[in-house]
Protein backbone atom coordinates (compact mmCIF):
# COMPACT_ATOMS: atom_id res chain seq x y z
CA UNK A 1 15.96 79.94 61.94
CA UNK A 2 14.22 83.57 61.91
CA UNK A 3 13.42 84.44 65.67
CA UNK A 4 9.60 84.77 65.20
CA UNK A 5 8.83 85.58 69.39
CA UNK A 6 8.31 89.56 68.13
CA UNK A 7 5.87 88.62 65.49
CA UNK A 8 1.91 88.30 65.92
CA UNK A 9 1.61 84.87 66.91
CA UNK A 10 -0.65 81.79 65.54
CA UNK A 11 -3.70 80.87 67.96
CA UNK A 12 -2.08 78.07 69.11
CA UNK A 13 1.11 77.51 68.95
CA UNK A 14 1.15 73.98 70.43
CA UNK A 15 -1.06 72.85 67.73
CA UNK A 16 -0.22 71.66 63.97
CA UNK A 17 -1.37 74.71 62.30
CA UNK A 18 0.23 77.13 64.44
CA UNK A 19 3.62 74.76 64.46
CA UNK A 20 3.40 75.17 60.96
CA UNK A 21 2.93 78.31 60.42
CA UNK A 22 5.93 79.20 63.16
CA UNK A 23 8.08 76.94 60.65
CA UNK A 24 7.68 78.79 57.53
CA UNK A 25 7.77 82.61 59.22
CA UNK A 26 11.55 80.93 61.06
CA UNK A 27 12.75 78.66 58.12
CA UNK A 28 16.15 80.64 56.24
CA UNK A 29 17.42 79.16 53.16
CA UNK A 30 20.79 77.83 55.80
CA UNK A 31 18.27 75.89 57.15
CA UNK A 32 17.49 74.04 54.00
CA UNK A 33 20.28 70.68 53.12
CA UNK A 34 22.44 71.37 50.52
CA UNK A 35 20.86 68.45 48.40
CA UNK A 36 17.23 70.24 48.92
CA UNK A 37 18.02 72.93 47.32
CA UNK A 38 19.92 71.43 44.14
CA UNK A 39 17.06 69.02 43.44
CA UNK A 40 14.66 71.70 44.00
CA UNK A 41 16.02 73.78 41.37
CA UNK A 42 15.76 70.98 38.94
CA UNK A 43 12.43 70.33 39.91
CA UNK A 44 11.50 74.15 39.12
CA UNK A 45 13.10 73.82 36.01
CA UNK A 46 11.04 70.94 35.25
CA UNK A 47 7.76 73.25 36.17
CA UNK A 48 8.66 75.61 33.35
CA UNK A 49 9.45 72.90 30.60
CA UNK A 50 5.82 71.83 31.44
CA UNK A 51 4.77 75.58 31.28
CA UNK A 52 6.40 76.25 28.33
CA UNK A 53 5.32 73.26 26.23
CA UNK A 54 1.84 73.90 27.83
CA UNK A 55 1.40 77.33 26.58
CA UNK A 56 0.10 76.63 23.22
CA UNK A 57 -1.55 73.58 23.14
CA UNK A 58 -4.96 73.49 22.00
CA UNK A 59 -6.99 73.48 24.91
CA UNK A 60 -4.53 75.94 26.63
CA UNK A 61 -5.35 78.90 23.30
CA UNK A 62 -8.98 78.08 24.47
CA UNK A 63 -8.51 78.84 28.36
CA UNK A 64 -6.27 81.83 27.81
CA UNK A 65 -8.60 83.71 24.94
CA UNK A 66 -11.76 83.39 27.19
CA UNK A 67 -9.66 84.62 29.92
CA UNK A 68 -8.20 87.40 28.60
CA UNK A 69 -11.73 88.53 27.10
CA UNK A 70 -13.26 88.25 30.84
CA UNK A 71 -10.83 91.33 31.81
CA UNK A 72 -8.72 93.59 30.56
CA UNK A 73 -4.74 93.78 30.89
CA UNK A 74 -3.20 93.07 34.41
CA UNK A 75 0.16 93.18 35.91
CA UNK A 76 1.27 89.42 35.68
CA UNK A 77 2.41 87.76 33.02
CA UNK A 78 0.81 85.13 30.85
CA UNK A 79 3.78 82.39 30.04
CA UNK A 80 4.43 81.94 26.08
CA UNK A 81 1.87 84.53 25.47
CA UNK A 82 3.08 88.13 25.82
CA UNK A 83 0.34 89.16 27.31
CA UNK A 84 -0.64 90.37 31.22
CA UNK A 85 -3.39 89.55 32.95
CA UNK A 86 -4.42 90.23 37.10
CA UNK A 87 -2.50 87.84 39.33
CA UNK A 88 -5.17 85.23 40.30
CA UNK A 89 -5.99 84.60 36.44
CA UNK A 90 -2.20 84.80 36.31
CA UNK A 91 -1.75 81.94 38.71
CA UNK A 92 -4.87 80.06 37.23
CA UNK A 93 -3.27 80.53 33.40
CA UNK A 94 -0.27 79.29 34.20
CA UNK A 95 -1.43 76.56 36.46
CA UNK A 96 -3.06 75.14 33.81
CA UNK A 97 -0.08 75.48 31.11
CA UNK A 98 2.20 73.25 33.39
CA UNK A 99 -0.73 70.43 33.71
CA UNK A 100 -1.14 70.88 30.23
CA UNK A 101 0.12 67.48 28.88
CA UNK A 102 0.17 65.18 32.03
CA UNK A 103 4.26 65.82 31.84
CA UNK A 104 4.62 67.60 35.07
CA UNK A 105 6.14 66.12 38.57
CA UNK A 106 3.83 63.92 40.60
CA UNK A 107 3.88 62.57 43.78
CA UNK A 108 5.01 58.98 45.26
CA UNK A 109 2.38 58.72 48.04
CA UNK A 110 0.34 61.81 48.76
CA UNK A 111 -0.59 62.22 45.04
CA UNK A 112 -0.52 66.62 43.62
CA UNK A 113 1.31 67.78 40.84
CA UNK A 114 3.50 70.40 43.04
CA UNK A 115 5.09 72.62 40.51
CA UNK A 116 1.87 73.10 38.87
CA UNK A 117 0.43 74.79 42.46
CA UNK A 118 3.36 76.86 43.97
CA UNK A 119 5.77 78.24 40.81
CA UNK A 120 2.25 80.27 39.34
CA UNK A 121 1.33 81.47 42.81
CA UNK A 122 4.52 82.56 43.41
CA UNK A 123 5.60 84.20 40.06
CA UNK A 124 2.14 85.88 40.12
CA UNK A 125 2.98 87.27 43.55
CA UNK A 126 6.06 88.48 42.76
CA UNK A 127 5.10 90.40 39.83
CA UNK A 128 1.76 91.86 41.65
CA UNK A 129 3.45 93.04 44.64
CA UNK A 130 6.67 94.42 41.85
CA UNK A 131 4.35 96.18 39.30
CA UNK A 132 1.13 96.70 41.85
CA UNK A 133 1.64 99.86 44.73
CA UNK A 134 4.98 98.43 46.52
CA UNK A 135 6.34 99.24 43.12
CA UNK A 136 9.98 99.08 44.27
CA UNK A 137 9.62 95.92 45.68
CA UNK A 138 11.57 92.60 44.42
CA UNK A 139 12.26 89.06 45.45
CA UNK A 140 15.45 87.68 45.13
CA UNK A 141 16.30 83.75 43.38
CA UNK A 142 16.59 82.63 47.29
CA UNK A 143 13.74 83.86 48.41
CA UNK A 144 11.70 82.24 45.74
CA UNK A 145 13.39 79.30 46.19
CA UNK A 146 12.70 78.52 49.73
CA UNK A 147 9.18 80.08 49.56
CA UNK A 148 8.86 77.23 46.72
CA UNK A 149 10.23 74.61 49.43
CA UNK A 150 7.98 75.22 52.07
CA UNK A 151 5.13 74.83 49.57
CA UNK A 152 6.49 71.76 48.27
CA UNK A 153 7.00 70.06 52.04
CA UNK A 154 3.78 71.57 53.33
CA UNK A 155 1.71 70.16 50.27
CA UNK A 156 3.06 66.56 50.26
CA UNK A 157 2.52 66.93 54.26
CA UNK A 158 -0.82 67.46 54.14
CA UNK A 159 -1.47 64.73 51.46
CA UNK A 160 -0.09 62.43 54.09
CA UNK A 161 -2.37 63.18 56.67
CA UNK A 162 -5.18 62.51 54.47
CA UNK A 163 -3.99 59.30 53.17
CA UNK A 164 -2.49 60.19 50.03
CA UNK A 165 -3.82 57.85 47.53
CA UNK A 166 -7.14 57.18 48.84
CA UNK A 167 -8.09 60.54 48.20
CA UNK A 168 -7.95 58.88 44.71
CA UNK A 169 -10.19 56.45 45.15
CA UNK A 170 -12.91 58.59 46.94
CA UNK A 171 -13.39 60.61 43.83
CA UNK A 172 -11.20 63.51 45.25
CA UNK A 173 -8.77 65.04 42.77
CA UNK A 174 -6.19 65.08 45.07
CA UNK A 175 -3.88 67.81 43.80
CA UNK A 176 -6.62 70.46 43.97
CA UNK A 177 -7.58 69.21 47.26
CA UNK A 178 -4.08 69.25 49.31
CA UNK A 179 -2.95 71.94 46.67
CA UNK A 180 -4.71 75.49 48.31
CA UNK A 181 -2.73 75.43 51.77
CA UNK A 182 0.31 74.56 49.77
CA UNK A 183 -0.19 78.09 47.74
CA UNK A 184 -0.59 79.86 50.78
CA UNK A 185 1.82 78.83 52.62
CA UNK A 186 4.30 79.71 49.74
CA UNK A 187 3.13 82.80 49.06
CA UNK A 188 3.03 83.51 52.78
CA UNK A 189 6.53 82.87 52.81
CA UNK A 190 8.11 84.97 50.19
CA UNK A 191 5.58 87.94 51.17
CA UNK A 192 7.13 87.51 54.43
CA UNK A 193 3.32 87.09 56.24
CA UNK A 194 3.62 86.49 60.17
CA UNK A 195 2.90 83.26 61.82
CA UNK A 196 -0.65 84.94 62.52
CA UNK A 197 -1.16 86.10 59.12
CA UNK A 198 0.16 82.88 57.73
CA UNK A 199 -2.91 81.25 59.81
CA UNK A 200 -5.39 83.10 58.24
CA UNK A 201 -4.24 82.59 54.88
CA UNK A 202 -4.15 78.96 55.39
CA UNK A 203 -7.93 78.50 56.85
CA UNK A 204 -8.79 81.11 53.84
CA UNK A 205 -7.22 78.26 51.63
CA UNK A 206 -8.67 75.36 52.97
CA UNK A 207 -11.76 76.09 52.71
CA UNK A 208 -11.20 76.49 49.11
CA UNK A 209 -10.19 72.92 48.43
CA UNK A 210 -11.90 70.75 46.09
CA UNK A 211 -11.17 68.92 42.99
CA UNK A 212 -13.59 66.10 41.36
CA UNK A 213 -11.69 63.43 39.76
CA UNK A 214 -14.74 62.79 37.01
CA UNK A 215 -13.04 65.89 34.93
CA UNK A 216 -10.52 62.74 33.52
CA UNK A 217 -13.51 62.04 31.48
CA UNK A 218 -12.16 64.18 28.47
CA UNK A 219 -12.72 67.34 29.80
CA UNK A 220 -10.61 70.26 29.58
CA UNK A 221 -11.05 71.36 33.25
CA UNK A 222 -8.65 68.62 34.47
CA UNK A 223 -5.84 70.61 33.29
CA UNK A 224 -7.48 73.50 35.40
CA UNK A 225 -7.87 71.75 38.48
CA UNK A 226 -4.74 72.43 40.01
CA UNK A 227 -5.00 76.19 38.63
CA UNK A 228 -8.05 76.77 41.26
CA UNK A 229 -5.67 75.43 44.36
CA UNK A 230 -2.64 78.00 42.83
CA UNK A 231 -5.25 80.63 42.70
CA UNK A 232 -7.22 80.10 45.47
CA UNK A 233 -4.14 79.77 47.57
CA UNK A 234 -2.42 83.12 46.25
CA UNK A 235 -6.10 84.96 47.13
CA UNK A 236 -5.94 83.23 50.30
CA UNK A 237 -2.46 85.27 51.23
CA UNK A 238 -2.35 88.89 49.62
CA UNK A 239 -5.68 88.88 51.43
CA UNK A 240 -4.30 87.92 54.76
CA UNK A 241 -1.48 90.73 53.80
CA UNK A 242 -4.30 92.90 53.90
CA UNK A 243 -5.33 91.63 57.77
CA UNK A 244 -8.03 89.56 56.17
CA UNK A 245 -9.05 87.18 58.74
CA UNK A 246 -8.96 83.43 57.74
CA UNK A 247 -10.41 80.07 59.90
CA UNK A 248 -7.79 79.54 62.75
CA UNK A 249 -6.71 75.78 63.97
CA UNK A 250 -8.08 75.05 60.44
CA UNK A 251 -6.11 71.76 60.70
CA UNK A 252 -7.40 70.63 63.77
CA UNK A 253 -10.62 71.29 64.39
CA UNK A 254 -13.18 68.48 64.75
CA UNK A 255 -16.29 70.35 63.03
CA UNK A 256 -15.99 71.66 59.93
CA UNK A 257 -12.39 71.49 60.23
CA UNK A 258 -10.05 70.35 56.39
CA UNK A 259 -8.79 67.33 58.06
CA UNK A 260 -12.04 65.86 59.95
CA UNK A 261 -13.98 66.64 56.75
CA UNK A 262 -12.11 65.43 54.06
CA UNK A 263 -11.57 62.91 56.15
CA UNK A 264 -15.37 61.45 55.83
CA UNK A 265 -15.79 58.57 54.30
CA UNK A 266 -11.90 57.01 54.84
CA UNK A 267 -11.17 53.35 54.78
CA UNK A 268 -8.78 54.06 57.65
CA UNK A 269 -8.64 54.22 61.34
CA UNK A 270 -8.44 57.28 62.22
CA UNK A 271 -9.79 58.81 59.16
CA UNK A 272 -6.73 61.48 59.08
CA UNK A 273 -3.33 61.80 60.56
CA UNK A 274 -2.53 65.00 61.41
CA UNK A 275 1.09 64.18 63.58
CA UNK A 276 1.66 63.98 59.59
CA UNK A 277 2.04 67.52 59.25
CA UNK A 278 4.31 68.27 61.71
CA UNK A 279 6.72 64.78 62.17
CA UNK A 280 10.30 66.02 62.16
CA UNK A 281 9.52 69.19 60.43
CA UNK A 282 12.71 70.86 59.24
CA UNK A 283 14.61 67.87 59.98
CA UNK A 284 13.24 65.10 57.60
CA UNK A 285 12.56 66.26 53.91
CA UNK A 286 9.85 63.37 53.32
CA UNK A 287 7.73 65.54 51.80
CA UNK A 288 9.64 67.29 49.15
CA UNK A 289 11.75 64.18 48.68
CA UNK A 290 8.63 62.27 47.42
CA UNK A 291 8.05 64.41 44.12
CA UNK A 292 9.01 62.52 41.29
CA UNK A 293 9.60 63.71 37.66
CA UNK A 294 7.45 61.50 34.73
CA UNK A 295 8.85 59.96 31.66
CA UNK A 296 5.65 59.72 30.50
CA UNK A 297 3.06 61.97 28.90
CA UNK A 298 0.26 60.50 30.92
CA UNK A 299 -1.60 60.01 33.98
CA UNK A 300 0.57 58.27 36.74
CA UNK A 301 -2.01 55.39 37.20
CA UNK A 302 -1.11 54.68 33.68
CA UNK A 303 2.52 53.89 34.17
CA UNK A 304 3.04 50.75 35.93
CA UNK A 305 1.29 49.27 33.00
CA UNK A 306 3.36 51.09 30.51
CA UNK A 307 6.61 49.67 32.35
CA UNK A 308 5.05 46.14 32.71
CA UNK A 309 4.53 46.38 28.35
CA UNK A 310 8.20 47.80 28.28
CA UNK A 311 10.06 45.19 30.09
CA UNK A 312 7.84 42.34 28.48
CA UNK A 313 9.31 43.79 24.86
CA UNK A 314 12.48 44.44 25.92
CA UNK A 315 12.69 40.36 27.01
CA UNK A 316 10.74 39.28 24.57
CA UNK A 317 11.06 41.30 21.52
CA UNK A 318 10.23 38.37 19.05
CA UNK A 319 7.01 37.97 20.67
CA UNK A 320 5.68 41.84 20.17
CA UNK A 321 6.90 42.08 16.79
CA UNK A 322 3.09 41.48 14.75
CA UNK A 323 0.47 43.49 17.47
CA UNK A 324 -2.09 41.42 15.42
CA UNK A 325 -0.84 38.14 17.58
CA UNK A 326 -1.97 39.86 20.49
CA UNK A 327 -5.06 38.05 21.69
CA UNK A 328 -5.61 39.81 24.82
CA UNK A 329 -4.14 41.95 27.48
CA UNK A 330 -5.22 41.71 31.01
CA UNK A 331 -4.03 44.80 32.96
CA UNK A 332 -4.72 44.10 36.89
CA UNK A 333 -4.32 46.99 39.57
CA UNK A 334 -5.06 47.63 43.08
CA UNK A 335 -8.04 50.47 44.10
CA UNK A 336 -6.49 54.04 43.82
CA UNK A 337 -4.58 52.97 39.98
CA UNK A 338 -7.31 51.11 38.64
CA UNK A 339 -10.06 53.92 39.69
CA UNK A 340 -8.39 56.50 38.19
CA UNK A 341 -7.31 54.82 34.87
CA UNK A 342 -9.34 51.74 34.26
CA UNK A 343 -12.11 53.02 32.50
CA UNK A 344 -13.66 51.92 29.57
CA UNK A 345 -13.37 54.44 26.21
CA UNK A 346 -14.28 54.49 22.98
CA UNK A 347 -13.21 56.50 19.49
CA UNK A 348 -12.93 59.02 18.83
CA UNK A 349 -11.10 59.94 21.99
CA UNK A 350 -9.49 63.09 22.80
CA UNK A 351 -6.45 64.25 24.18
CA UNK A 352 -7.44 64.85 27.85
CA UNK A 353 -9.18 61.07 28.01
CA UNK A 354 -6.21 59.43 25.96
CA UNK A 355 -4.14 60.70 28.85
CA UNK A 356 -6.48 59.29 31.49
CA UNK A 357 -6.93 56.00 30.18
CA UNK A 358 -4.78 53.07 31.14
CA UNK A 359 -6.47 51.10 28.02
CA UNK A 360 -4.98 53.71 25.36
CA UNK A 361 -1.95 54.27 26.90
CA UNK A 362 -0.92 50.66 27.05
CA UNK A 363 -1.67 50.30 23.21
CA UNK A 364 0.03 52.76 22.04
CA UNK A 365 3.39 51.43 24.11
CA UNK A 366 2.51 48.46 22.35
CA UNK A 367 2.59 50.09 18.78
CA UNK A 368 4.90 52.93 19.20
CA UNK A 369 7.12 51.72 22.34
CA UNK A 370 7.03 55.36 23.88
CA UNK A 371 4.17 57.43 25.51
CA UNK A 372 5.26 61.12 24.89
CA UNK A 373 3.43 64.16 23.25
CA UNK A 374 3.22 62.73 19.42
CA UNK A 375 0.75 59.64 20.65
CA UNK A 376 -1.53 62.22 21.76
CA UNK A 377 -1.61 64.96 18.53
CA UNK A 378 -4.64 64.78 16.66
CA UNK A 379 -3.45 63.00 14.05
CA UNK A 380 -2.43 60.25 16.00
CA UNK A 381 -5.33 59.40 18.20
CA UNK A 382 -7.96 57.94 15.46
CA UNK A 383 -5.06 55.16 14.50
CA UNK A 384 -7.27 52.25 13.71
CA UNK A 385 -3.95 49.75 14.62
CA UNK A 386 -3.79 51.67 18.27
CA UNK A 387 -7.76 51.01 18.47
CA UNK A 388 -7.28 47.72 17.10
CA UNK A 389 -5.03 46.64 20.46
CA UNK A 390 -7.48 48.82 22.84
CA UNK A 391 -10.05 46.80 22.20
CA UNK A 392 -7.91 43.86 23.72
CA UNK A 393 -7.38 45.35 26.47
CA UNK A 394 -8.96 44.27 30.18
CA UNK A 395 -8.98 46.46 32.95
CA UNK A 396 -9.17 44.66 36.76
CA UNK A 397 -9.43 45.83 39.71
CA UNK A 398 -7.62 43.31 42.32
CA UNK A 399 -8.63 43.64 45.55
CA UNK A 400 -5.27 41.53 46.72
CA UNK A 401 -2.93 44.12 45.28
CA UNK A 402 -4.16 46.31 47.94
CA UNK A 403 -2.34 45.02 50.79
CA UNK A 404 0.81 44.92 48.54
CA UNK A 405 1.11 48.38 47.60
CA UNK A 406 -1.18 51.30 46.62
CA UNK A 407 0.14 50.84 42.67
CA UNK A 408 0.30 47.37 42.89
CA UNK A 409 0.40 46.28 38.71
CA UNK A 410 0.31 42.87 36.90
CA UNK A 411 0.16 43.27 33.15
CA UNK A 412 -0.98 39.36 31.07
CA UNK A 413 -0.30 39.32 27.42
CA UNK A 414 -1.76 36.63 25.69
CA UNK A 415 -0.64 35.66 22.05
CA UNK A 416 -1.99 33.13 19.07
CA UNK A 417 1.25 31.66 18.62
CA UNK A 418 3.55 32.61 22.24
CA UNK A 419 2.93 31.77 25.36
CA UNK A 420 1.28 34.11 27.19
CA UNK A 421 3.99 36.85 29.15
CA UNK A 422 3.90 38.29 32.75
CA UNK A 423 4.86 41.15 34.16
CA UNK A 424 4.58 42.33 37.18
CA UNK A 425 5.34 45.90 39.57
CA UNK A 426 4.90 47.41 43.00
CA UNK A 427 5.00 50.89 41.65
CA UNK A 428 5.48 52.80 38.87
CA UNK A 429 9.24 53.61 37.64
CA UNK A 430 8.83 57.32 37.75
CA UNK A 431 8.55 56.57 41.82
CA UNK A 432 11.03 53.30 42.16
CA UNK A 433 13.53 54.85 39.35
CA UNK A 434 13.11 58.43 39.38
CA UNK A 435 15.23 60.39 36.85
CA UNK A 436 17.71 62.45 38.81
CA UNK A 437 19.16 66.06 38.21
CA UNK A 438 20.48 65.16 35.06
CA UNK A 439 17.66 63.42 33.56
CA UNK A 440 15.36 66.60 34.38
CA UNK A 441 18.00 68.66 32.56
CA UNK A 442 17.95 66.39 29.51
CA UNK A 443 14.02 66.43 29.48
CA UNK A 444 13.81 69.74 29.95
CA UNK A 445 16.07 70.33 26.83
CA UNK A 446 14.01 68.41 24.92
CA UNK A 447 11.01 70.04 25.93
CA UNK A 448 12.26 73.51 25.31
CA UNK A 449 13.82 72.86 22.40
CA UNK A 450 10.26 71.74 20.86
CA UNK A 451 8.89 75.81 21.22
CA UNK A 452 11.77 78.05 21.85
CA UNK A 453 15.32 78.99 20.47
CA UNK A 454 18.22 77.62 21.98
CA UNK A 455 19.44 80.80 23.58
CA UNK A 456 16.58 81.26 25.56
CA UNK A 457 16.45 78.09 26.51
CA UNK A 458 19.92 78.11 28.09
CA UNK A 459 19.23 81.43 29.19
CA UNK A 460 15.80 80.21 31.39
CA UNK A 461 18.09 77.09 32.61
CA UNK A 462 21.07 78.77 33.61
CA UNK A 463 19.14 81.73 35.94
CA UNK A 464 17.04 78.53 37.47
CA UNK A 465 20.15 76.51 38.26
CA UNK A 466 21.87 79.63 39.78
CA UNK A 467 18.83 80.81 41.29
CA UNK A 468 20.13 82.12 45.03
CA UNK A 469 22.38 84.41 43.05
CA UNK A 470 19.37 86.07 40.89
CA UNK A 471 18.74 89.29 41.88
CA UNK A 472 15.33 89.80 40.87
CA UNK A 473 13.21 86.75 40.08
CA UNK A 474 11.80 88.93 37.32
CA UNK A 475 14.98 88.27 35.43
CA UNK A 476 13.43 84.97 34.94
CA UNK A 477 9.88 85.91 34.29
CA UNK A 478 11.46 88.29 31.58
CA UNK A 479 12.71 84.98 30.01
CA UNK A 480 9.23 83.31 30.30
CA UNK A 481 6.95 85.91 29.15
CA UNK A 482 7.46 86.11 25.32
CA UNK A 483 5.44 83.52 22.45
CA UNK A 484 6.54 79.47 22.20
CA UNK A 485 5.07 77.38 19.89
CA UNK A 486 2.85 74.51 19.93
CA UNK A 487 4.54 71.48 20.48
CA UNK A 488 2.44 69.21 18.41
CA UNK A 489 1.42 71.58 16.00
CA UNK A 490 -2.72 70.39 15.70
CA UNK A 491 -5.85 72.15 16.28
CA UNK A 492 -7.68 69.31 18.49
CA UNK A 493 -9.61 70.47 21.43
CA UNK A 494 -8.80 69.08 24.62
């Protein structure tokens, strides 16, 4: 740990924001398990598959050409675009690019999409303070890497001290909401901020936070969300570089404070938690270790159902083989899932609400047996057989499931000729199986191979995997600047 008793100190040190921000001025990458690191790097590998295969997609040409006529040119770079823009429409951009197709990380109990909040922030730092008037300034692999860890523990801590999942089911869009102190403290970390500047970039981030989880309602400011928390925490620092003065104790205090006010309205007692931000910091990895990969192109809430319709066909194959026998399917959840995905839709349906809609996604398993990019193209999502099984489908909240677990899924399929098939699951397999190191690499393969050459890809994945050895983090940028392609190939618009 970095000796921080020289440097301007936080307002109170004895208190969670100021033992936080002590923690990421002192934290070296030594400090950091062996383990941490390796998994991290996949994880940040998985963060630019989801870029990557983000880039192009309809609704991502549509946010980057009204961008890039608000301004002209900048000094960060746009992924998959070849183009530059300033680095808080840098952060935003790419932000959005990596929630572009509901592929990216999510996590188990304090729900954000990490990698989608601290990798743009960061590269767009980088490259500012590089190409801006410290013009001889780099960051090495290492110190992007740890930088990226402290965002990733900070975020999922603060998530925890606000519930996690019930953020959900308040209407919050969780991500955007725990996302902005994550950014900041990331950022604050690789710029090298002091504890006291780290303070003030924190209470500049907080309050920043919001998110509305009604954008799942087909609209193509969901993928943005999480863009406004990578921006708004990036601002938050390089002004605090600058001796911009941000809200101290912002964790803390009781009026007006993040906690006590996003805390309104909780179902708990106490309304927030904040010993979660600080238990065993830099000794227990909770936080980062919660970030899961998906398997799925969708919404999390939409996966325990998905895995429910899996098993039930891989048992009972006989049974699934004519979707027309399907008489009904009764998909029962507890609050947070069934909020967020239960929803009734209709055709024509776009991308953005496919994604968000347990109904949908559950069909198409049933027809197509996988939930990846394809069910989602344009040409896929008017299939009158997929509508044909929507229709059949029943959405329930259970109000019993609660006290079981926070993803608590039964999935009923009733048949003409079978009897009817039951599946149950306490949470989704991307949180109870996770895919490991190796089952990152092989989706990130896959995802890179659908919009870039195979020399760049192994190019991109060998600099992430080696990443404490890289120089200059712009080695990697280099890699991620120039044109993919559009994964699905289709013109629809969100």
């Amino acid at each position: 740990m970095i000796d921080n008793t020289l440097q301007p100190p936080p307002s109170d040190a004895s208190g969670p924001t100021g033992k936080i921000c002590n923690w990421v001025y002192s934290v070296e990458l030594k400090d950091i398990p062996e383990e941490i690191k390796t998994h991290t790097k996949f994880l940040i590998l998985d963060g630019i598959a989801c870029a990557v295969v983000g880039a192009q997609l309809p609704w991502s040409r549509t946010a980057t050409k009204a961008l890039l006529k608000m301004e002209g040119p900048g000094d960060c770079t746009v992924f998959g675009w070849d183009q530059r823009v300033s680095p808080l429409n840098a952060a935003l951009i790419n932000s959005t690019f990596i929630q572009g197709f509901e592929l990216d990380d999510v996590h188990s109990d304090a729900p954000w999409h990490a990698n989608s909040i601290i990798l743009p922030a960061l590269f767009a730092a980088a490259e500012h303070a590089r190409r801006g008037e410290d013009q001889h300034q780099k960051f090495g692999g290492g110190s992007f890497l740890l930088a990226t860890i402290a965002g990733f523990e900070i975020g999922s801590r603060v998530g925890h001290a606000l519930h996690g999942s019930e953020m959900l089911s308040r209407g919050w869009h969780s991500g955007a909401v725990f996302g902005p102190p994550a950014a900041a403290v990331a950022v604050s970390k690789m710029l090298g901020l002091s504890p006291e500047q780290t303070e003030d970039a924190i209470g500049t981030a907080c309050t920043q936070a919001c998110g509305l989880m009604s954008a799942q309602y087909e609209s193509m400011s969901k993928r943005m969300q999480h863009g406004f928390a990578a921006r708004n925490g990036l601002f938050s620092a390089l002004m605090s570089k600058e001796s911009y003065t941000g809200i101290d104790k912002v964790f803390e205090r009781p009026y007006g404070g993040y906690l006590s006010t996003f805390g309104q309205g909780s179902s708990h007692d106490p309304n927030y938690l904040p010993a979660k931000l600080i238990e065993n910091l830099g000794q227990s990895w909770r936080g980062l270790d919660g970030i899961k990969v998906k398997p799925y192109a969708s919404m999390i809430a939409t996966h325990s159902p998905i895995d429910c319709i899996a098993a039930l066909q891989a048992k009972h194959p006989q049974a699934f083989q004519d979707p027309s026998l399907i008489r009904k399917i009764v998909i029962e959840q507890s609050k947070a899932p069934h909020a967020h995905g239960g929803q009734e839709v209709e055709k024509p349906l776009n991308a953005v609400g496919a994604q968000m809609s347990t109904r949908y996604t559950a069909a198409v398993q049933i027809i197509d047996r996988t939930v990846l990019m394809d069910q989602f193209s344009a040409a896929n999502l008017g299939r009158d057989n997929v509508w044909e099984v929507v229709d059949k489908v029943d959405c329930i909240y259970n109000p019993s499931f609660d006290d079981r677990s926070a993803w608590y899924t039964r999935v009923t399929v009733v048949f003409d000729k079978w009897p009817a098939l039951v599946e149950e699951a306490a949470q989704p397999s991307t949180y109870g199986r996770p895919l490991g190191n190796e089952g990152i690499r092989k989706k990130w393969t896959m995802l890179a191979d659908s919009v870039m050459d195979a020399e760049r890809r192994d190019a991109i994945e060998a600099l992430v995997l080696d990443m404490e050895n890289v120089d200059d983090i712009d080695e990697i940028v280099a890699l991620l600047a120039g044109k993919v392609k559009n994964p699905i190939g289709t013109t629809n618009g969100a």
